[in-house]
C-alpha atoms as a PDB file:
ATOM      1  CA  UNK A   1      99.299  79.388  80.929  1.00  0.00           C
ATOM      2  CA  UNK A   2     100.124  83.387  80.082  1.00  0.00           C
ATOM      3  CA  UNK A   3     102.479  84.611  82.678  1.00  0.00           C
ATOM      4  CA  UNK A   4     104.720  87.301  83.176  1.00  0.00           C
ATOM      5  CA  UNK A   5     107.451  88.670  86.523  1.00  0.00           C
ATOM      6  CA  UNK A   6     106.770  92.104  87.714  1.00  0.00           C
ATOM      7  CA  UNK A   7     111.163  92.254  87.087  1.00  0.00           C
ATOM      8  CA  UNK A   8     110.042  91.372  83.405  1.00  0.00           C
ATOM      9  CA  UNK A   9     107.473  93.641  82.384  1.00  0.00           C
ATOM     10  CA  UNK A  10     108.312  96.517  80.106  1.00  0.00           C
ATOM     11  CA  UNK A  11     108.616 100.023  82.185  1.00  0.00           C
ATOM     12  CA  UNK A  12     106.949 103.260  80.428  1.00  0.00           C
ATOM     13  CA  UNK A  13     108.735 106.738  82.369  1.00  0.00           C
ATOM     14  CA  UNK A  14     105.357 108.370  82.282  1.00  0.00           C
ATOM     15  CA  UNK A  15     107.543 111.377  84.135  1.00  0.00           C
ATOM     16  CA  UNK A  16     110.659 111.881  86.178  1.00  0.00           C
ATOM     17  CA  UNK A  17     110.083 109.344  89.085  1.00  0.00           C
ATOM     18  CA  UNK A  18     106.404 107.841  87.790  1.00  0.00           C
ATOM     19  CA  UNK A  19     106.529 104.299  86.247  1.00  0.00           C
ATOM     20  CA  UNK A  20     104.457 102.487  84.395  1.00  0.00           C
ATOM     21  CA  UNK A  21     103.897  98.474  83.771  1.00  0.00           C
ATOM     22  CA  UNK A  22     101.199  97.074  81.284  1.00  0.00           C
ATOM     23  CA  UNK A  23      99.645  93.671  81.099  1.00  0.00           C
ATOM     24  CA  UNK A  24      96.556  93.685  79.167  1.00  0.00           C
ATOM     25  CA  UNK A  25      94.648  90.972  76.848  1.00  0.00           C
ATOM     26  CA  UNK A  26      92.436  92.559  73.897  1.00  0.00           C
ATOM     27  CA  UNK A  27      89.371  93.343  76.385  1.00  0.00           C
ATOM     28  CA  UNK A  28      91.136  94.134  79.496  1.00  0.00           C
ATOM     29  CA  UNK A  29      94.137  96.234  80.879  1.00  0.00           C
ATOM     30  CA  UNK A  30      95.808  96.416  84.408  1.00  0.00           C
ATOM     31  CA  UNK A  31      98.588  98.917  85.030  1.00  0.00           C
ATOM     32  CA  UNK A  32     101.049  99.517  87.688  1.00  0.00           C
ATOM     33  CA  UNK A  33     101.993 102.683  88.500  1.00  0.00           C
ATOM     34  CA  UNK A  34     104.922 103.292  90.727  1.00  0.00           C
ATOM     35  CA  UNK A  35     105.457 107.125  92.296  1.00  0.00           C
ATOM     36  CA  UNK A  36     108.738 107.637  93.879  1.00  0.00           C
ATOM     37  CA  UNK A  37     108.002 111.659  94.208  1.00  0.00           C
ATOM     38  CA  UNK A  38     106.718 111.946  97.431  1.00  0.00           C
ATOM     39  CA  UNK A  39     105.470 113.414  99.830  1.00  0.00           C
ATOM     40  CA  UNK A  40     103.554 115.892  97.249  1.00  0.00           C
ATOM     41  CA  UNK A  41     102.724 119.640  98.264  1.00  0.00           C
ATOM     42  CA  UNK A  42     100.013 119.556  96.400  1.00  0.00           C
ATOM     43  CA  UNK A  43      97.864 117.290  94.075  1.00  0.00           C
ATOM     44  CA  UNK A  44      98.338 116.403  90.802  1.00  0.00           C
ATOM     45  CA  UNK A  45      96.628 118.342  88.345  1.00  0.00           C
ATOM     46  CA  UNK A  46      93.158 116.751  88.045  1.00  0.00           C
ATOM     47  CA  UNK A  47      92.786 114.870  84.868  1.00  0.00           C
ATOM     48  CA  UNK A  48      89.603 112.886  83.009  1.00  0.00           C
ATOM     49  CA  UNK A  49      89.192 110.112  80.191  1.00  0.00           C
ATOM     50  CA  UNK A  50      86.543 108.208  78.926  1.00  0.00           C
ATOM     51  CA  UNK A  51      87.427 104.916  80.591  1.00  0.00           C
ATOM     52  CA  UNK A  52      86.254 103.255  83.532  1.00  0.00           C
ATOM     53  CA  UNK A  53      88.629 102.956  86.483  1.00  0.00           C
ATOM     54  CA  UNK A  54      89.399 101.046  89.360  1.00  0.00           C
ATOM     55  CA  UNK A  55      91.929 101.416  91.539  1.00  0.00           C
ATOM     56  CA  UNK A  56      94.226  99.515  94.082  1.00  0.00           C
ATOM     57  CA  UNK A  57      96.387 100.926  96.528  1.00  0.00           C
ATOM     58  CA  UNK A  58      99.056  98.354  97.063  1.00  0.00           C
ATOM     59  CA  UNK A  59     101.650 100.202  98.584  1.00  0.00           C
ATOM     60  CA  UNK A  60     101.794 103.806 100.471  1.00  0.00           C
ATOM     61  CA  UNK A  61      99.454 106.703 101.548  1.00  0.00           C
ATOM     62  CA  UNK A  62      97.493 108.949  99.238  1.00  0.00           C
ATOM     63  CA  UNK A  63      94.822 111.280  98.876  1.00  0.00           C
ATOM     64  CA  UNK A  64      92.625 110.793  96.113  1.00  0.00           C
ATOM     65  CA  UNK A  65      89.912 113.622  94.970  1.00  0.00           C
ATOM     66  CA  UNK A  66      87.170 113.457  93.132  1.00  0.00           C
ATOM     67  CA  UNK A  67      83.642 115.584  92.761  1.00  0.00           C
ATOM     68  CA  UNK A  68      85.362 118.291  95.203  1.00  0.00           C
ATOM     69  CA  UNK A  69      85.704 116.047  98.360  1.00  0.00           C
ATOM     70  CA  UNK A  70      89.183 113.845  99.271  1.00  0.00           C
ATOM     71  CA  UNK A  71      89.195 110.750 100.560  1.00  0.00           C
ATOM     72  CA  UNK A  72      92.608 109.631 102.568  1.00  0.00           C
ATOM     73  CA  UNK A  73      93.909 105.543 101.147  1.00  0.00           C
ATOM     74  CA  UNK A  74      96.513 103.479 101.993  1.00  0.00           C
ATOM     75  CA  UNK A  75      97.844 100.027 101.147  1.00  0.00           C
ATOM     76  CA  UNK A  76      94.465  97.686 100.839  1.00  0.00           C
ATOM     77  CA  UNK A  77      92.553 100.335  99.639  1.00  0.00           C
ATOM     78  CA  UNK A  78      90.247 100.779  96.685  1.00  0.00           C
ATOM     79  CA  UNK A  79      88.921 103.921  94.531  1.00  0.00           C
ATOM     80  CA  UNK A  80      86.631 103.929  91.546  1.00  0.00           C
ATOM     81  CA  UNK A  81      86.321 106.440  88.687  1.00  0.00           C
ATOM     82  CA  UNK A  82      82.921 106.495  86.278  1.00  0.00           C
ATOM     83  CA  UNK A  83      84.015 107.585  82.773  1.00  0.00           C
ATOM     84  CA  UNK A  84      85.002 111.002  82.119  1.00  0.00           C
ATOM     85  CA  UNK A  85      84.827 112.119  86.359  1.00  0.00           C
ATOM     86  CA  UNK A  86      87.913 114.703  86.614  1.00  0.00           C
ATOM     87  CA  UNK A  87      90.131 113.230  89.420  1.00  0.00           C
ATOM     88  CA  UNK A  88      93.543 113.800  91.185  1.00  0.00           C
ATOM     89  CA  UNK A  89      96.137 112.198  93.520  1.00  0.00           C
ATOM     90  CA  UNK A  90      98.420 113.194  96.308  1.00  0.00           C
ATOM     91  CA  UNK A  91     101.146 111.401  97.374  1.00  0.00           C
ATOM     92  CA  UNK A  92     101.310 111.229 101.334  1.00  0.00           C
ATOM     93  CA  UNK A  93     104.264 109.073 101.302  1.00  0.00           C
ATOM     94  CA  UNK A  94     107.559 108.950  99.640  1.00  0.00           C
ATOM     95  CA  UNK A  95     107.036 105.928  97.455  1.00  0.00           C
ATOM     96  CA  UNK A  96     103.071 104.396  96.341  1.00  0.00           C
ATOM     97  CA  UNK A  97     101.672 101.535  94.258  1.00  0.00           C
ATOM     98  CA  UNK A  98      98.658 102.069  92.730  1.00  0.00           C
ATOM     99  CA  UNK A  99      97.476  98.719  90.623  1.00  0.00           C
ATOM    100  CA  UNK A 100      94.967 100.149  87.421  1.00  0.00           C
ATOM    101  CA  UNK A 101      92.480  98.696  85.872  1.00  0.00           C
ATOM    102  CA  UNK A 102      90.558  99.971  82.975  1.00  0.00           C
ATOM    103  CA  UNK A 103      87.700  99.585  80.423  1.00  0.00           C
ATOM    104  CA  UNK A 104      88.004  99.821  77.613  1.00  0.00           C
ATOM    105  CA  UNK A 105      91.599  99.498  77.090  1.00  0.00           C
ATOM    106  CA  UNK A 106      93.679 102.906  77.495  1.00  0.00           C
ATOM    107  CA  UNK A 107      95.179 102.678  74.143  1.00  0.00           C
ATOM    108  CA  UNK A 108      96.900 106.035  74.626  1.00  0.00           C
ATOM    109  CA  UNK A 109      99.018 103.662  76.749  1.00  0.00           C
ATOM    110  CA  UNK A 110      99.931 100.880  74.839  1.00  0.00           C
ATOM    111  CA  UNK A 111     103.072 100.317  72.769  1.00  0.00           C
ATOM    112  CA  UNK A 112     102.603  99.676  69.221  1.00  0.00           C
ATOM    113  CA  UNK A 113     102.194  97.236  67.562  1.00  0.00           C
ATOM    114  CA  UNK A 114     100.699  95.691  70.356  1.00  0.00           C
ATOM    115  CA  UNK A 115     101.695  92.418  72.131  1.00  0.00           C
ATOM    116  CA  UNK A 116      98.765  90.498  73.620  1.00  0.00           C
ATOM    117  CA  UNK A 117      99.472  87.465  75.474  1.00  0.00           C
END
């Protein structure tokens, strides 16, 4: 059995107050993204990438955009993005958990060399 604590796993600072935990096997990645920077203004900057995306919301309040129209999410909450679909958050709340999951892998965010279970 492959295991690992959420205390255990590595931490990435993606940016001042955004945190990032990987677990991923050779075909499939999850990330956890923590955001301590809220409430937000504004959105971030819509991004793309050629990945598949699905999203949990496991802790907070966001607003997630996509094809010009925003959709309000909280904790139990799910949001998909098809490859390459520009998309943006905004934090509602002061702290949110968004769980990631990817395919294929985001290798722009793994470590290297990498360290599959």
């Amino acid at each position: 059995m492959s295991g690992v604590k959420f205390d255990e796993m590595q931490v990435q600072m993606v940016r001042d107050r955004v945190e990032r935990r990987i677990a991923c096997t050779e075909n499939l990645m999850m990330t956890i993204m923590d955001f301590f920077d809220g409430p937000q203004a504004q959105p971030d900057p819509p991004h793309s990438h050629p990945h598949e995306q699905v999203t949990y919301v496991a802790e907070g309040e966001i607003l997630f955009f996509i094809d010009e129209q925003s959709m309000r999410l909280a904790a139990g909450d799910i949001f998909y993005v098809p490859s390459n679909k520009p998309h943006a958050i905004q934090l509602l709340s002061e702290h949110a958990r968004l769980v990631d999951c990817f395919t294929p892998l985001r290798e722009d965010f793994l470590p290297d060399p990498i360290q599959y279970p």
